[in-house]
C-alpha atoms as a PDB file:
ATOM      1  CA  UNK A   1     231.674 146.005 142.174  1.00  0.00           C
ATOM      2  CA  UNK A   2     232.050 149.068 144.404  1.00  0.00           C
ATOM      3  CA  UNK A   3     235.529 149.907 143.187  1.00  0.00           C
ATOM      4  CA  UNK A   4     233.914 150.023 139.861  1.00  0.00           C
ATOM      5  CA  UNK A   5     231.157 152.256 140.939  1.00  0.00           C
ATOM      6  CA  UNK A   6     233.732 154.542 142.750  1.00  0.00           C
ATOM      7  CA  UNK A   7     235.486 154.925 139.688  1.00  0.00           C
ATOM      8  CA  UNK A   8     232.718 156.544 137.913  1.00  0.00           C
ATOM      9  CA  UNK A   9     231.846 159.703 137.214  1.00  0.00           C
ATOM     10  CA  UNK A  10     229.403 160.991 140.003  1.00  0.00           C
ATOM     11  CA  UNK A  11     226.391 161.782 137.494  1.00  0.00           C
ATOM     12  CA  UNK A  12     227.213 157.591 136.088  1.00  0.00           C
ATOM     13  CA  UNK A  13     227.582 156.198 139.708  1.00  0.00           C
ATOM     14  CA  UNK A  14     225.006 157.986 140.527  1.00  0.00           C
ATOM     15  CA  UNK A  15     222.552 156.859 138.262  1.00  0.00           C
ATOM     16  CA  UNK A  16     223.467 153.410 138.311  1.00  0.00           C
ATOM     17  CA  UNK A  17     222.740 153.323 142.078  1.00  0.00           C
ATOM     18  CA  UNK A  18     219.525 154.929 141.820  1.00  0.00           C
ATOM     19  CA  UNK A  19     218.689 151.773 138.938  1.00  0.00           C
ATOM     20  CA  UNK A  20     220.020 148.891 141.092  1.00  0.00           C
ATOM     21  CA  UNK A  21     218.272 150.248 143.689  1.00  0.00           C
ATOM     22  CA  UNK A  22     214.850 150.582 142.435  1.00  0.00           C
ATOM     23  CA  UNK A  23     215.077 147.134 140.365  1.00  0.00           C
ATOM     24  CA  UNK A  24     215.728 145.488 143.873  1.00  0.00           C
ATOM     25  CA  UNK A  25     212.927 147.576 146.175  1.00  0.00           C
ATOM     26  CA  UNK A  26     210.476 146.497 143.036  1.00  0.00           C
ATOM     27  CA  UNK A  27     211.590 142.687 143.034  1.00  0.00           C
ATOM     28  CA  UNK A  28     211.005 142.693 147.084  1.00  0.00           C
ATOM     29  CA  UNK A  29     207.632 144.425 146.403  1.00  0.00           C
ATOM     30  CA  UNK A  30     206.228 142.340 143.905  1.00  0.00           C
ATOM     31  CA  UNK A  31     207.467 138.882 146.147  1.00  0.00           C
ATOM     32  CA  UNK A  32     205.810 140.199 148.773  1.00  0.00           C
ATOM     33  CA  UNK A  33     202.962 140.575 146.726  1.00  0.00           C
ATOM     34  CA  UNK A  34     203.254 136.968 144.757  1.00  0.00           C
ATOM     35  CA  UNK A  35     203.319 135.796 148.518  1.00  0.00           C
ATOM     36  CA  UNK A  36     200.216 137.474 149.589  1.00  0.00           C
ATOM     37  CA  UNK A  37     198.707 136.247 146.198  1.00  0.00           C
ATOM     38  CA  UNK A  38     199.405 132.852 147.012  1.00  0.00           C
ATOM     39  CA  UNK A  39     198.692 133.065 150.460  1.00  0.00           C
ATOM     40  CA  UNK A  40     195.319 133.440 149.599  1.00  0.00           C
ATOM     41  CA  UNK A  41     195.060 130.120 148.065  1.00  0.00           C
ATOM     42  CA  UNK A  42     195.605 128.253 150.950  1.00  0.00           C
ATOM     43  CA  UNK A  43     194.623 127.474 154.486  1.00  0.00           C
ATOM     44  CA  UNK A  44     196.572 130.918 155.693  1.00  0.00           C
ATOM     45  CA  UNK A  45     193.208 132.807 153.626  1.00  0.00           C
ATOM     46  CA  UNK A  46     191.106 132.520 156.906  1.00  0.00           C
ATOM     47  CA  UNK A  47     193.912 134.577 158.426  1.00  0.00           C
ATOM     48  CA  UNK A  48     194.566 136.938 155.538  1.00  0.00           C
ATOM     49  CA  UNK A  49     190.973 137.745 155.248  1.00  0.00           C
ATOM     50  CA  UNK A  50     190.605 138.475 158.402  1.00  0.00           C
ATOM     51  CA  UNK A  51     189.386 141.728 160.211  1.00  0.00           C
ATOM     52  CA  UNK A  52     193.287 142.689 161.932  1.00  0.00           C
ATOM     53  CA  UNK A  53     194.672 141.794 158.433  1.00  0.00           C
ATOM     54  CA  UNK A  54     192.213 144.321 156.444  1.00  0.00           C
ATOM     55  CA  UNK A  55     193.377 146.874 159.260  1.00  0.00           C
ATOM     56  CA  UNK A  56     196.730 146.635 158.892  1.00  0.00           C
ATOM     57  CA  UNK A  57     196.863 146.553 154.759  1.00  0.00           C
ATOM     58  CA  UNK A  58     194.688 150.096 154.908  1.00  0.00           C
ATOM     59  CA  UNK A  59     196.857 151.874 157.497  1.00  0.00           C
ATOM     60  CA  UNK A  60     199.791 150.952 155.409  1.00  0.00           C
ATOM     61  CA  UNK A  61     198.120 152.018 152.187  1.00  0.00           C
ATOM     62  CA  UNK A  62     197.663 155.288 154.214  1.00  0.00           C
ATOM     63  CA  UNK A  63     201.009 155.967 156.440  1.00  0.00           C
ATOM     64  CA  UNK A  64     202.863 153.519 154.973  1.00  0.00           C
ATOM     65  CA  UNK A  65     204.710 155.644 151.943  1.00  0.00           C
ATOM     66  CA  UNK A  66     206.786 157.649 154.538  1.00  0.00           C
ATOM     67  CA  UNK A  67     207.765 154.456 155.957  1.00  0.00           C
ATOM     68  CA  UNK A  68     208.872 153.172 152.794  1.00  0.00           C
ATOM     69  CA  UNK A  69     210.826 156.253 152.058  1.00  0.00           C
ATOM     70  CA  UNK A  70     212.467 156.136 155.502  1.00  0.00           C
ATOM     71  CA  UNK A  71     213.625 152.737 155.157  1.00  0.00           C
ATOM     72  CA  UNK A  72     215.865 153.665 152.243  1.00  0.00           C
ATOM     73  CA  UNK A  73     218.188 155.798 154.917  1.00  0.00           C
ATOM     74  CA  UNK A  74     218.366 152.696 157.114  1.00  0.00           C
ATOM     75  CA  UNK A  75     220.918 149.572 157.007  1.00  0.00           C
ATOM     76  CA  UNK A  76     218.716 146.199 157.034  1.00  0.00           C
ATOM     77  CA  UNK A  77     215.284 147.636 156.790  1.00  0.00           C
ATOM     78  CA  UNK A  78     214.733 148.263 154.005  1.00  0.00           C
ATOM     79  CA  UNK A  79     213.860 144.887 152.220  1.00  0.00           C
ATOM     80  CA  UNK A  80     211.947 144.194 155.022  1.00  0.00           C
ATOM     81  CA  UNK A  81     210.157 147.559 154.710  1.00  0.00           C
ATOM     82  CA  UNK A  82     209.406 147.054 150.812  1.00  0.00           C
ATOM     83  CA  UNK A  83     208.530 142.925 151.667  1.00  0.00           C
ATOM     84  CA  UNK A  84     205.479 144.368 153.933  1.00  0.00           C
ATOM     85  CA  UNK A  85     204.159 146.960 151.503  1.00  0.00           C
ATOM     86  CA  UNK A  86     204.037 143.955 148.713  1.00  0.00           C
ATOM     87  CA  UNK A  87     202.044 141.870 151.526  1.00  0.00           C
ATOM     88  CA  UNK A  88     199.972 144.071 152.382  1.00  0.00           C
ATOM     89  CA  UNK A  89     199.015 144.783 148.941  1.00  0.00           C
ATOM     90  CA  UNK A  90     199.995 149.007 148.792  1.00  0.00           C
ATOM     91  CA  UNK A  91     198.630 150.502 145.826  1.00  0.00           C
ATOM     92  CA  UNK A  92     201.228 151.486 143.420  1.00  0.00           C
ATOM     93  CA  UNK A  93     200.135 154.879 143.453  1.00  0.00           C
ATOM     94  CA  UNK A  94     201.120 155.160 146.795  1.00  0.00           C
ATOM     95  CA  UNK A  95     204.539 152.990 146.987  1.00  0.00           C
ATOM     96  CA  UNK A  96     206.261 154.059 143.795  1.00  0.00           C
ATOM     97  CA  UNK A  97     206.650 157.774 144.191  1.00  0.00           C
ATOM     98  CA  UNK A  98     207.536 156.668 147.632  1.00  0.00           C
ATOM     99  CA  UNK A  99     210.208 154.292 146.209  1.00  0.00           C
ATOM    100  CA  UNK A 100     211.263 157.066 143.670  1.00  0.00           C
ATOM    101  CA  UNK A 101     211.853 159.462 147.011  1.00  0.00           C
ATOM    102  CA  UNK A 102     214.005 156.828 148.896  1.00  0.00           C
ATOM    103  CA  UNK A 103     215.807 155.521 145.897  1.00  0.00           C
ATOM    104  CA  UNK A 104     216.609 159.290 145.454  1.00  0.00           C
ATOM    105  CA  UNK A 105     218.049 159.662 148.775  1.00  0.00           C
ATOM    106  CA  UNK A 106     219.667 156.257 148.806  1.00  0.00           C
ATOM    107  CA  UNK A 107     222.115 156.933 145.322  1.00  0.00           C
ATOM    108  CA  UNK A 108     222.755 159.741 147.046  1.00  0.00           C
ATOM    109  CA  UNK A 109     224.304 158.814 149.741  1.00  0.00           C
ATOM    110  CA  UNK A 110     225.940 155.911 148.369  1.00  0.00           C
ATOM    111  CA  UNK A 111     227.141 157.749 145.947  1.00  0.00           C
ATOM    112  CA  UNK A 112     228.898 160.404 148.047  1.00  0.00           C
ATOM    113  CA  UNK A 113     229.556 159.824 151.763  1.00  0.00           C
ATOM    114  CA  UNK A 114     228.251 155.825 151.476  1.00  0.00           C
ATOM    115  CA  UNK A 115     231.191 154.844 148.922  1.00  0.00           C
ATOM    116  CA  UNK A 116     234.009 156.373 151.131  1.00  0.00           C
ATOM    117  CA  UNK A 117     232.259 155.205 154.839  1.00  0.00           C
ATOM    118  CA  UNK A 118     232.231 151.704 152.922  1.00  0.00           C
ATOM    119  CA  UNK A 119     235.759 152.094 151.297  1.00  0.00           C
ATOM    120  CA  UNK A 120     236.979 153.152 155.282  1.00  0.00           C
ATOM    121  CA  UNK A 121     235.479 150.154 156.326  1.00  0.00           C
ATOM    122  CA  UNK A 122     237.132 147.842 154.347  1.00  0.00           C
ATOM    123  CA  UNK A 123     240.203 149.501 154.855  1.00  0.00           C
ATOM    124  CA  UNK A 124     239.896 149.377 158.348  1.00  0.00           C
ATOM    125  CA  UNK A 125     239.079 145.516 158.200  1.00  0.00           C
ATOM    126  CA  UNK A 126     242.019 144.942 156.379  1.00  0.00           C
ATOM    127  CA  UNK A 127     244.333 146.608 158.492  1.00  0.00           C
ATOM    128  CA  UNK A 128     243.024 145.425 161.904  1.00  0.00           C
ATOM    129  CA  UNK A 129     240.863 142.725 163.267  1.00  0.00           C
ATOM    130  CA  UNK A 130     240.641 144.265 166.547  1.00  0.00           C
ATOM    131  CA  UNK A 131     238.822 147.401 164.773  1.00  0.00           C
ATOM    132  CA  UNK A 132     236.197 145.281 162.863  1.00  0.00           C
ATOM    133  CA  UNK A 133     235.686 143.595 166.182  1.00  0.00           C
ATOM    134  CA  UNK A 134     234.801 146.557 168.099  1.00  0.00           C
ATOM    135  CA  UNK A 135     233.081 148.094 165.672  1.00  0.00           C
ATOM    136  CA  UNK A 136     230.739 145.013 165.788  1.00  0.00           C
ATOM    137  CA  UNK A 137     230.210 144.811 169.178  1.00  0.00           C
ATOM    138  CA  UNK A 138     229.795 148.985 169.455  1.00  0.00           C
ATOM    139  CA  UNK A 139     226.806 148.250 166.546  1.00  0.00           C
ATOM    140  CA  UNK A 140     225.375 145.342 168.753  1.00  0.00           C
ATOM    141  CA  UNK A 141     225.488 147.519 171.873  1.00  0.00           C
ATOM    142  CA  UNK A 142     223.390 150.414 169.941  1.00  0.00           C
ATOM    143  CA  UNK A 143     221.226 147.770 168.735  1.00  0.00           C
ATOM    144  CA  UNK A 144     220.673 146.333 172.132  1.00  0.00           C
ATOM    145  CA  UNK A 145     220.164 149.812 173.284  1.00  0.00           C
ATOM    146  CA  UNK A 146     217.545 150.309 171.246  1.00  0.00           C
ATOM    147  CA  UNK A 147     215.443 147.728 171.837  1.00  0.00           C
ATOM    148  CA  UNK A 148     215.724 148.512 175.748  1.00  0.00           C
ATOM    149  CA  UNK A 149     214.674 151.367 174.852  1.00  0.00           C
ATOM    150  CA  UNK A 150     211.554 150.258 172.663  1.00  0.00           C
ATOM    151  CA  UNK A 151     210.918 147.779 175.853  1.00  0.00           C
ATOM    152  CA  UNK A 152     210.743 150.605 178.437  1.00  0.00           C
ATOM    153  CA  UNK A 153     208.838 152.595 176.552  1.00  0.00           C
ATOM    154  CA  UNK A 154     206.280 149.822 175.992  1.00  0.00           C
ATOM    155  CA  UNK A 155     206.170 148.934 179.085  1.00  0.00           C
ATOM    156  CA  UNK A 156     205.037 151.909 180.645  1.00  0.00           C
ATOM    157  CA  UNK A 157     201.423 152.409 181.701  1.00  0.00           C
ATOM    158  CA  UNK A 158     199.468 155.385 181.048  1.00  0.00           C
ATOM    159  CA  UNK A 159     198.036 157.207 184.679  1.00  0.00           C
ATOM    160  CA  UNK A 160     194.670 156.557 183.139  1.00  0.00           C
ATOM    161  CA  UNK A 161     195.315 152.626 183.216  1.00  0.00           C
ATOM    162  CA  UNK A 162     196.762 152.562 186.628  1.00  0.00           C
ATOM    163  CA  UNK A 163     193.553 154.308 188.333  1.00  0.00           C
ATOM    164  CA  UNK A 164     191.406 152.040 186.640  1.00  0.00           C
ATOM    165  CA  UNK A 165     193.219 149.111 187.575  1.00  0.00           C
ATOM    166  CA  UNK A 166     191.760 147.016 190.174  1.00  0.00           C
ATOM    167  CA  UNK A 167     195.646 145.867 191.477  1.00  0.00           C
ATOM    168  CA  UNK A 168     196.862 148.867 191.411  1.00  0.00           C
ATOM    169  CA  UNK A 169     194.240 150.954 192.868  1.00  0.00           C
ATOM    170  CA  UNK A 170     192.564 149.140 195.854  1.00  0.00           C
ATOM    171  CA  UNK A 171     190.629 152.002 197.335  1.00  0.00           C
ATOM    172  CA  UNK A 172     188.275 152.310 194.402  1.00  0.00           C
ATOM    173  CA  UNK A 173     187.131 148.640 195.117  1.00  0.00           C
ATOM    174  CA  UNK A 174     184.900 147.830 197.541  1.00  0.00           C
ATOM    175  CA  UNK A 175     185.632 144.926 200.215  1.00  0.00           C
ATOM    176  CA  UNK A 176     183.498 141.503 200.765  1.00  0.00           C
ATOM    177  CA  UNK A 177     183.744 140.602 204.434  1.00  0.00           C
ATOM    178  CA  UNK A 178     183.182 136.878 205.160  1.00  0.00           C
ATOM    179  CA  UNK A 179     179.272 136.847 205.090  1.00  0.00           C
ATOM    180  CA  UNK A 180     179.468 138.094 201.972  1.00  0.00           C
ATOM    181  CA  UNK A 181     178.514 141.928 202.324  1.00  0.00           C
ATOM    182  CA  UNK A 182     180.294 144.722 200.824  1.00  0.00           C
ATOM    183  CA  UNK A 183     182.235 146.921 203.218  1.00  0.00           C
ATOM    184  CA  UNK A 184     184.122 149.568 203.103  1.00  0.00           C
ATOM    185  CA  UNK A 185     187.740 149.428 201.963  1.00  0.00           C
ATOM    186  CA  UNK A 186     189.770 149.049 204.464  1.00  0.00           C
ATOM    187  CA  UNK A 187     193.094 151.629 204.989  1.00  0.00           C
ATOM    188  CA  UNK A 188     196.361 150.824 205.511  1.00  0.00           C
ATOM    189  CA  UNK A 189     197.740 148.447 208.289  1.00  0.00           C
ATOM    190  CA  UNK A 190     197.306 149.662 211.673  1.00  0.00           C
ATOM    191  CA  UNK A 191     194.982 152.740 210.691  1.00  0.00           C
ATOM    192  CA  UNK A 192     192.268 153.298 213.034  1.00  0.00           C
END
């Protein structure tokens, strides 16, 4: 299929891209959608009527047409991407000139640098195992090194947490002796 593509003319490959494309970012929507429909005809509607679930659909009627523009430039996104927006019910309005955006982007790059990256990588499969190999385990290491990164970063507690936190910040608190009084907090070890 992509030899036949690359033997197009650019405007033809081009075009066809930008079609195939948009015919599957629609499908994904509108499952998404059929799945939210049915959803809500069975036990999961006390779930997806609920407050967190109203939340979610409006911020991603409101932010989420970047997102789905976005996920067009990614690798394995994307469907997921489209899948949300058609479960959480985005107006059309909102996702289709976003689709139209991404799609844009998407035949373009396919049809340009994305034919020849794919076309090297084939090549480069054929021609040695030991390059696929490492170029799978380089794309698992950036993936891994990612998500460390997305861990750290969530991890991390803002000052404003830590001096409210009764764990972390024992002065603030105030110390019951054994009869039950408050005292004074005490300092550190062999402070006097």
């Amino acid at each position: 299929m992509m030899d036949t593509i690359a033997s197009l003319p650019f405007a033809w490959a081009y075009l066809l891209l930008f079609a195939v494309v948009m015919l599957r970012s629609n499908a994904t929507y509108w499952a998404g959608r059929g799945v939210a429909a049915g959803g809500r005809k069975t036990r999961l509607q006390k779930y997806l009527k609920s407050p967190s679930v109203a939340r979610a659909e409006a911020a991603i009627a409101r932010w989420g047409a970047p997102a789905v523009s976005v996920s067009f430039l990614t690798i394995g996104v994307q469907t997921a991407v489209n899948m949300a927006a058609g479960l959480a019910r985005m107006p059309l309005r909102r996702y289709i000139p976003a689709t139209v955006v991404g799609a844009l982007a998407w035949a373009a790059i396919y049809a340009t640098v994305g034919l020849a990256a794919f076309d090297a990588a084939v090549a480069a499969a054929a021609g040695s195992p030991v390059a696929l190999i490492s170029l799978a385990v380089l794309a698992g290491a950036a993936v891994l090194g990612l998500h460390l990164v997305r861990v750290a970063r969530r991890r991390k507690l803002d000052s404003s947490a830590l001096a409210d936190c009764p764990v972390m910040n024992p002065v603030m608190n105030p110390v019951m002796n054994p009869a039950g009084n408050q005292t004074a907090p005490e300092g550190p070890v062999g402070s006097a």
